[in-house]
C-alpha atoms as a PDB file:
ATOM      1  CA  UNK A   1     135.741  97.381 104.920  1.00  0.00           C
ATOM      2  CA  UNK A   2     132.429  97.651 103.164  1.00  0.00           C
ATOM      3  CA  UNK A   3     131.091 101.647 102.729  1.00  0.00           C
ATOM      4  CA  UNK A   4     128.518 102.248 104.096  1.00  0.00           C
ATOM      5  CA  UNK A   5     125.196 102.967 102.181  1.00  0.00           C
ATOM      6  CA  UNK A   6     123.554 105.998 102.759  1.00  0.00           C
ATOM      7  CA  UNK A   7     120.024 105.901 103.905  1.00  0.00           C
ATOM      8  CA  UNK A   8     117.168 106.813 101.118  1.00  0.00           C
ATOM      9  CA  UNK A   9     115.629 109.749 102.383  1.00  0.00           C
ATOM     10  CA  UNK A  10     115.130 112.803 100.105  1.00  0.00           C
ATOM     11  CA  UNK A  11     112.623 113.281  97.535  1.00  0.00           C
ATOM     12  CA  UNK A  12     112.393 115.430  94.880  1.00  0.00           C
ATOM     13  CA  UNK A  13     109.157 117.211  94.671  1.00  0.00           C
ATOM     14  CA  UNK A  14     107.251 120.030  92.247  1.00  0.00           C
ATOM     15  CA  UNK A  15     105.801 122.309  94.738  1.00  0.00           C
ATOM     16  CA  UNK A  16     102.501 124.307  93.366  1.00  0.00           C
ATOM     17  CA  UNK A  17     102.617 128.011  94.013  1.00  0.00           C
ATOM     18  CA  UNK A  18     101.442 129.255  97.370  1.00  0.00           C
ATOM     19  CA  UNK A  19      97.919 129.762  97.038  1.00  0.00           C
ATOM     20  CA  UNK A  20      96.734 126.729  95.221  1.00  0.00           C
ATOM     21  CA  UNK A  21      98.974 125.138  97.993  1.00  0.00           C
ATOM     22  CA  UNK A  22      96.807 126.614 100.764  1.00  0.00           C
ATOM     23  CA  UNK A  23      93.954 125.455  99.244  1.00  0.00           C
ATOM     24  CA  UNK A  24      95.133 122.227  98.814  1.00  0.00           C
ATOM     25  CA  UNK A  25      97.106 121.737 102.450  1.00  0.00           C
ATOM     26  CA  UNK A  26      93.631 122.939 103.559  1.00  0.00           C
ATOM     27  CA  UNK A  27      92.406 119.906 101.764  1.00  0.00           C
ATOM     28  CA  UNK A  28      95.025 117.220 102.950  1.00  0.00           C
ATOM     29  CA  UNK A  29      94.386 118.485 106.560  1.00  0.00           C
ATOM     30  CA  UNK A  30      90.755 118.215 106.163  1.00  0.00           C
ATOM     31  CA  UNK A  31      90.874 114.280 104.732  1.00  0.00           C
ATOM     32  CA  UNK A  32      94.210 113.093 107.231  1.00  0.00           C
ATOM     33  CA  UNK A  33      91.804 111.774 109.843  1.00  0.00           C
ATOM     34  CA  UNK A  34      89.409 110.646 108.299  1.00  0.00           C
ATOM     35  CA  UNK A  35      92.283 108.590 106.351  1.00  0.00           C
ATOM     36  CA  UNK A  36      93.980 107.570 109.608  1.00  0.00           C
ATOM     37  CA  UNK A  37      97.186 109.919 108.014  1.00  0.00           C
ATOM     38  CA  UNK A  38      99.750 112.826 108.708  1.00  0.00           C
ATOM     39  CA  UNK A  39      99.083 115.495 107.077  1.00  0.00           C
ATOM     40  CA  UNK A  40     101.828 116.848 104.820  1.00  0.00           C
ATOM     41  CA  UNK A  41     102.768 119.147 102.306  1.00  0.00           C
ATOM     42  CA  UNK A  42     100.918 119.291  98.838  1.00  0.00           C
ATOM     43  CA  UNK A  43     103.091 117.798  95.703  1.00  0.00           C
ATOM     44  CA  UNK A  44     103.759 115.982  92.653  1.00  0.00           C
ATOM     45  CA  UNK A  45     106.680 113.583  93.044  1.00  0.00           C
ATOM     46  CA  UNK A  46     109.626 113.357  90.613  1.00  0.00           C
ATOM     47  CA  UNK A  47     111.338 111.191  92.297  1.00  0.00           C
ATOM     48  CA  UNK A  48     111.387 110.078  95.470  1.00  0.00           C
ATOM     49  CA  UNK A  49     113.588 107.543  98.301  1.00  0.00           C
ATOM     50  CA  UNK A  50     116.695 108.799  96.999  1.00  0.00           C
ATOM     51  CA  UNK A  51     119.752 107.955  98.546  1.00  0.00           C
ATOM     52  CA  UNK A  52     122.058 110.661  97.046  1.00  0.00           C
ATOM     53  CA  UNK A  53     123.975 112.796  99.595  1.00  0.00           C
ATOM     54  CA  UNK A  54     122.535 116.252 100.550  1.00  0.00           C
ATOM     55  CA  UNK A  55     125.074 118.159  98.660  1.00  0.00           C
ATOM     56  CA  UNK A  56     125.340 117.040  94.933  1.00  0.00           C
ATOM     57  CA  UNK A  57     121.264 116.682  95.530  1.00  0.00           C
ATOM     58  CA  UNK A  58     121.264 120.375  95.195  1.00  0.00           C
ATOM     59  CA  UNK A  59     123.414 120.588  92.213  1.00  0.00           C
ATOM     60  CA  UNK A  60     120.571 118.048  90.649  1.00  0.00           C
ATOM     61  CA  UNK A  61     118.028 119.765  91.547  1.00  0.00           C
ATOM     62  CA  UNK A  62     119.268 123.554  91.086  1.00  0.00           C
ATOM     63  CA  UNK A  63     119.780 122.083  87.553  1.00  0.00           C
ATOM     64  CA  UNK A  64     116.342 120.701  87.550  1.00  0.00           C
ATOM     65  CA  UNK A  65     114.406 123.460  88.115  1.00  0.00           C
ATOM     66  CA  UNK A  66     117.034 126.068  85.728  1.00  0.00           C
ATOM     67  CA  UNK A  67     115.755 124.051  82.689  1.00  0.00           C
ATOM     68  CA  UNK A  68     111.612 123.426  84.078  1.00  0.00           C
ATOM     69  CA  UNK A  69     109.725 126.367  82.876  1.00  0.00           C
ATOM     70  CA  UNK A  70     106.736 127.087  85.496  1.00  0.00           C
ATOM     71  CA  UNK A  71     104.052 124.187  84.830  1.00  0.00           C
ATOM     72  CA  UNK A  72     100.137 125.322  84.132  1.00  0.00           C
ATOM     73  CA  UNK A  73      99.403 122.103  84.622  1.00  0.00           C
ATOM     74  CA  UNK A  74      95.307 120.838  83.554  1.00  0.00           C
ATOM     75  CA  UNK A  75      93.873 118.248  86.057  1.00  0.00           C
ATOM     76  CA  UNK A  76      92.379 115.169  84.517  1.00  0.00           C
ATOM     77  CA  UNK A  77      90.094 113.522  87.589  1.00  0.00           C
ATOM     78  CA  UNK A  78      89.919 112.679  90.946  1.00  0.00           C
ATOM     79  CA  UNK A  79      91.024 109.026  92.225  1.00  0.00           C
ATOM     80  CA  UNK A  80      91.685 106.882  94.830  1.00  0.00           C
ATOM     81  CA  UNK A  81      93.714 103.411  94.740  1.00  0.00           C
ATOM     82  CA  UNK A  82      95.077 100.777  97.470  1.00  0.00           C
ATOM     83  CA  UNK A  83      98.165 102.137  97.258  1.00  0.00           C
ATOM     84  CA  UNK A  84      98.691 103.179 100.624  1.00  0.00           C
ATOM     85  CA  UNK A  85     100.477 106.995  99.403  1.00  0.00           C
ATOM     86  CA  UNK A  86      97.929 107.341  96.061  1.00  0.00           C
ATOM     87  CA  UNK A  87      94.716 106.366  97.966  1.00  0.00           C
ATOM     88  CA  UNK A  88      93.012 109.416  97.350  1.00  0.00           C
ATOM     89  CA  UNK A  89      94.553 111.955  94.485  1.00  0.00           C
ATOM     90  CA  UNK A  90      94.221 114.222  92.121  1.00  0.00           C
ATOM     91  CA  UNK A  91      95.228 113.177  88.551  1.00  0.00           C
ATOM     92  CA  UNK A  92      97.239 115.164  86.526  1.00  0.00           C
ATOM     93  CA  UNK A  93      97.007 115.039  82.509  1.00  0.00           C
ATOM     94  CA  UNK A  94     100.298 113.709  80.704  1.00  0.00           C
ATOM     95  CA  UNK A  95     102.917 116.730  80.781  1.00  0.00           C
ATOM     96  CA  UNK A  96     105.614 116.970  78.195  1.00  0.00           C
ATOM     97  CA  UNK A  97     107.575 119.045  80.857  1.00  0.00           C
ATOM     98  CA  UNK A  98     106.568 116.630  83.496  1.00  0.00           C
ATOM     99  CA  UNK A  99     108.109 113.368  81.384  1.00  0.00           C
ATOM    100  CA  UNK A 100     111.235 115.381  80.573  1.00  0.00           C
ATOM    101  CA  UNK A 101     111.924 116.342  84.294  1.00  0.00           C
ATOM    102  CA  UNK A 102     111.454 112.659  85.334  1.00  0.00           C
ATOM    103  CA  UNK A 103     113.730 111.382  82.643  1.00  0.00           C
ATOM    104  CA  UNK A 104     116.449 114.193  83.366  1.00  0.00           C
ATOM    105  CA  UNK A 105     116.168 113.592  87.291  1.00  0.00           C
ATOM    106  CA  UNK A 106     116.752 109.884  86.616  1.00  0.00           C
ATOM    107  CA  UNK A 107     119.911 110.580  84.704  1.00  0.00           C
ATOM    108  CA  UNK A 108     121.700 112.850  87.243  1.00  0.00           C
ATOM    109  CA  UNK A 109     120.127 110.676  89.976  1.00  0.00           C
ATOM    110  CA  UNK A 110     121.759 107.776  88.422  1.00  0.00           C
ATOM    111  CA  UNK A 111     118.815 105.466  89.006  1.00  0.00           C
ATOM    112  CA  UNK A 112     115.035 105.127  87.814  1.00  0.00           C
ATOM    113  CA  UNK A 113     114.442 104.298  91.630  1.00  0.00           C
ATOM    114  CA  UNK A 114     111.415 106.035  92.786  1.00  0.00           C
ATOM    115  CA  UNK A 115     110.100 107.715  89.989  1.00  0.00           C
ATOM    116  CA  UNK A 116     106.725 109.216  89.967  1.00  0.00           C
ATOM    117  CA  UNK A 117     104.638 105.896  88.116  1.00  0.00           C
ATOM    118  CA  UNK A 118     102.179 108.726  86.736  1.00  0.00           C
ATOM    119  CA  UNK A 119     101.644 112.539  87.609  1.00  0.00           C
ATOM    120  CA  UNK A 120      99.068 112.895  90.352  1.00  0.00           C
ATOM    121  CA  UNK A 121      99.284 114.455  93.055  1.00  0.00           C
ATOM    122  CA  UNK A 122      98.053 113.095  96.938  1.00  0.00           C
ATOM    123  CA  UNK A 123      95.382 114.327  98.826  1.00  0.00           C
ATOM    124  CA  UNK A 124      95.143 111.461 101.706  1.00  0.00           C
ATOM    125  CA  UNK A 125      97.526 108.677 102.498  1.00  0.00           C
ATOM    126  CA  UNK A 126      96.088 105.578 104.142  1.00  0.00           C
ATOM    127  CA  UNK A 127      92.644 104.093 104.384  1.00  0.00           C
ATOM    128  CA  UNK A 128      89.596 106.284 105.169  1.00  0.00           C
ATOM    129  CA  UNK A 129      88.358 105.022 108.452  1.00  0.00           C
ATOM    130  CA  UNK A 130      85.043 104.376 107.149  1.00  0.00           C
ATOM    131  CA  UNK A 131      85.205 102.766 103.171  1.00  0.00           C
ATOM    132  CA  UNK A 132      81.799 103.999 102.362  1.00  0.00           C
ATOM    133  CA  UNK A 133      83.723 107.863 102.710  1.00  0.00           C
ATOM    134  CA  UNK A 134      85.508 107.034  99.435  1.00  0.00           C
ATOM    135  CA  UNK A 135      82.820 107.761  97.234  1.00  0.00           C
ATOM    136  CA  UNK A 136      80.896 110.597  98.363  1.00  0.00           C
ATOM    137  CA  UNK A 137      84.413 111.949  98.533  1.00  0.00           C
ATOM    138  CA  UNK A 138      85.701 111.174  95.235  1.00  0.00           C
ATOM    139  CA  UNK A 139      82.147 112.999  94.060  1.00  0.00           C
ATOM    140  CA  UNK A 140      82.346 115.763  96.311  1.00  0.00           C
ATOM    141  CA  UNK A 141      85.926 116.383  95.484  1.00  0.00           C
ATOM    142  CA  UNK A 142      85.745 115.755  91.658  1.00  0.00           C
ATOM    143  CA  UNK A 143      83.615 118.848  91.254  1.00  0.00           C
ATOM    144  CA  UNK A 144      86.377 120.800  92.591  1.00  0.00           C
ATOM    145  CA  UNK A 145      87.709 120.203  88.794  1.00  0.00           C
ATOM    146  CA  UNK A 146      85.004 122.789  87.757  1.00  0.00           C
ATOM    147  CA  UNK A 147      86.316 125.721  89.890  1.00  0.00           C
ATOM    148  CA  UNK A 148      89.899 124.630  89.672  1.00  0.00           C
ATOM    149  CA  UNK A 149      90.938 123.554  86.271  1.00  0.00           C
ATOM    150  CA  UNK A 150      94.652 123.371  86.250  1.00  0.00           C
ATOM    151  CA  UNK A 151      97.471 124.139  88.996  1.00  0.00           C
ATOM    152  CA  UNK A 152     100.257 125.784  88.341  1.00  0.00           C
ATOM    153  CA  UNK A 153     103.793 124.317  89.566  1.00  0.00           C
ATOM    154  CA  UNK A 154     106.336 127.187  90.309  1.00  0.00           C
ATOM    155  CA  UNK A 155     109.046 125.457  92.328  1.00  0.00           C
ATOM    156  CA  UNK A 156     111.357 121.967  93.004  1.00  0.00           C
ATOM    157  CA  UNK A 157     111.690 121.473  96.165  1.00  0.00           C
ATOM    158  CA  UNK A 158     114.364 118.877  98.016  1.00  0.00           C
ATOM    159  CA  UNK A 159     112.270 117.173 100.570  1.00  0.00           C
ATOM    160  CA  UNK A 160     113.226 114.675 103.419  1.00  0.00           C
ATOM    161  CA  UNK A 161     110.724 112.302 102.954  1.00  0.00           C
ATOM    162  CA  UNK A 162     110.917 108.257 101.741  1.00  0.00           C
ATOM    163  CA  UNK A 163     108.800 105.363 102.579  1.00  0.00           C
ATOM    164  CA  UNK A 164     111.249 104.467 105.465  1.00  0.00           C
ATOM    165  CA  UNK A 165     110.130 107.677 107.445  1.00  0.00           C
ATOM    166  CA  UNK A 166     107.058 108.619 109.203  1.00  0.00           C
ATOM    167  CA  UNK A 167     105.023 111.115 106.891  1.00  0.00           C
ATOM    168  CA  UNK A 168     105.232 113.189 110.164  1.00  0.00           C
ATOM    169  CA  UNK A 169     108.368 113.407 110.299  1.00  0.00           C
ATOM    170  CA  UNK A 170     108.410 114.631 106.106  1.00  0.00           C
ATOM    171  CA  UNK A 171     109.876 118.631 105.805  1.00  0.00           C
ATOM    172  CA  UNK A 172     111.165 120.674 102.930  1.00  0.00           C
ATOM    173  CA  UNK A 173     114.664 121.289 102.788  1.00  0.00           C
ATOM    174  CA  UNK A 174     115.690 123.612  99.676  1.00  0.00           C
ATOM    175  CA  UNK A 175     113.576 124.935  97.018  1.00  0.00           C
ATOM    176  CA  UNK A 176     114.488 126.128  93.895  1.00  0.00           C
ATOM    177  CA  UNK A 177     112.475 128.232  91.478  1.00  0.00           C
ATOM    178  CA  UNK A 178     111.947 126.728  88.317  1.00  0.00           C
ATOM    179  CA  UNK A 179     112.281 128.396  84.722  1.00  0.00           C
END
């Protein structure tokens, strides 16, 4: 008999402290229907559609987080792309700490497998229902850059979210401080 493969559907996510998340779950609420999206949680992906098993998940990420000191991290733009979960995001400048999680997660995860291709993190998901909003928004939104410099990361969450499941269906499971 063949095991069974387990399904691919926890993420592991940097989580920025709770009021730049307000103000940016504000955000993501704001843009999902005008995207055609769910709305869900603000965060940077380390490394999501994993198929490891609830239980030595934690012992990744608990691990993880001990050895992430809190990230300040500076924002570099505002962008949007056809990729149907990066269509409109913030960018994120390169982060030492950033690189080192993603390398360390793919070790103990045992597979490069959904690693973050570059630090941003998502605003909207989708298409905006009319394309001549992508503009005005990526101007309107870049001059949030001004007020709002950097984030600051505080926390790794475990997530149950992959590209298998509805975005509505997405919730946090654990978090772990990090540092």
């Amino acid at each position: 008999m063949i095991p069974a493969i387990a399904p691919a559907v926890h993420s592991l996510w940097l989580m920025p402290r709770a009021d730049d998340a307000a103000a940016l779950d504000a955000l993501i609420a704001e843009l999902a229907p005008r995207f055609g999206s769910a709305i869900f949680r603000a965060h940077v992906t380390v490394q999501g559609d994993l198929a490891t098993p609830l239980e030595p998940l934690r012992t990744i990420a608990a691990t993880l987080a001990a050895a992430c000191p809190v990230l300040d991290w500076p924002l570099a733009g505002v962008a949007s792309s056809p990729h149907y979960f990066r269509s409109f995001y913030l960018e994120l400048q390169p982060h030492a700490d950033f690189d080192r999680l993603r390398s360390t997660a793919a070790a103990l995860s045992g597979t490069t497998d959904g690693l973050a291709p570059f630090p941003h993190l998502s605003l909207a998901y989708g298409d905006p229902t009319d394309p001549a909003d992508k503009p005005p928004l990526l101007q309107r939104h870049a001059r949030m850059l001004d007020a709002k410099p950097a984030l600051r990361f505080d926390r790794l969450v475990i997530a149950r979210s992959a590209k298998s499941l509805a975005v509505a269906n997405w919730s946090v499971l654990e978090s772990f401080a990090l540092g």
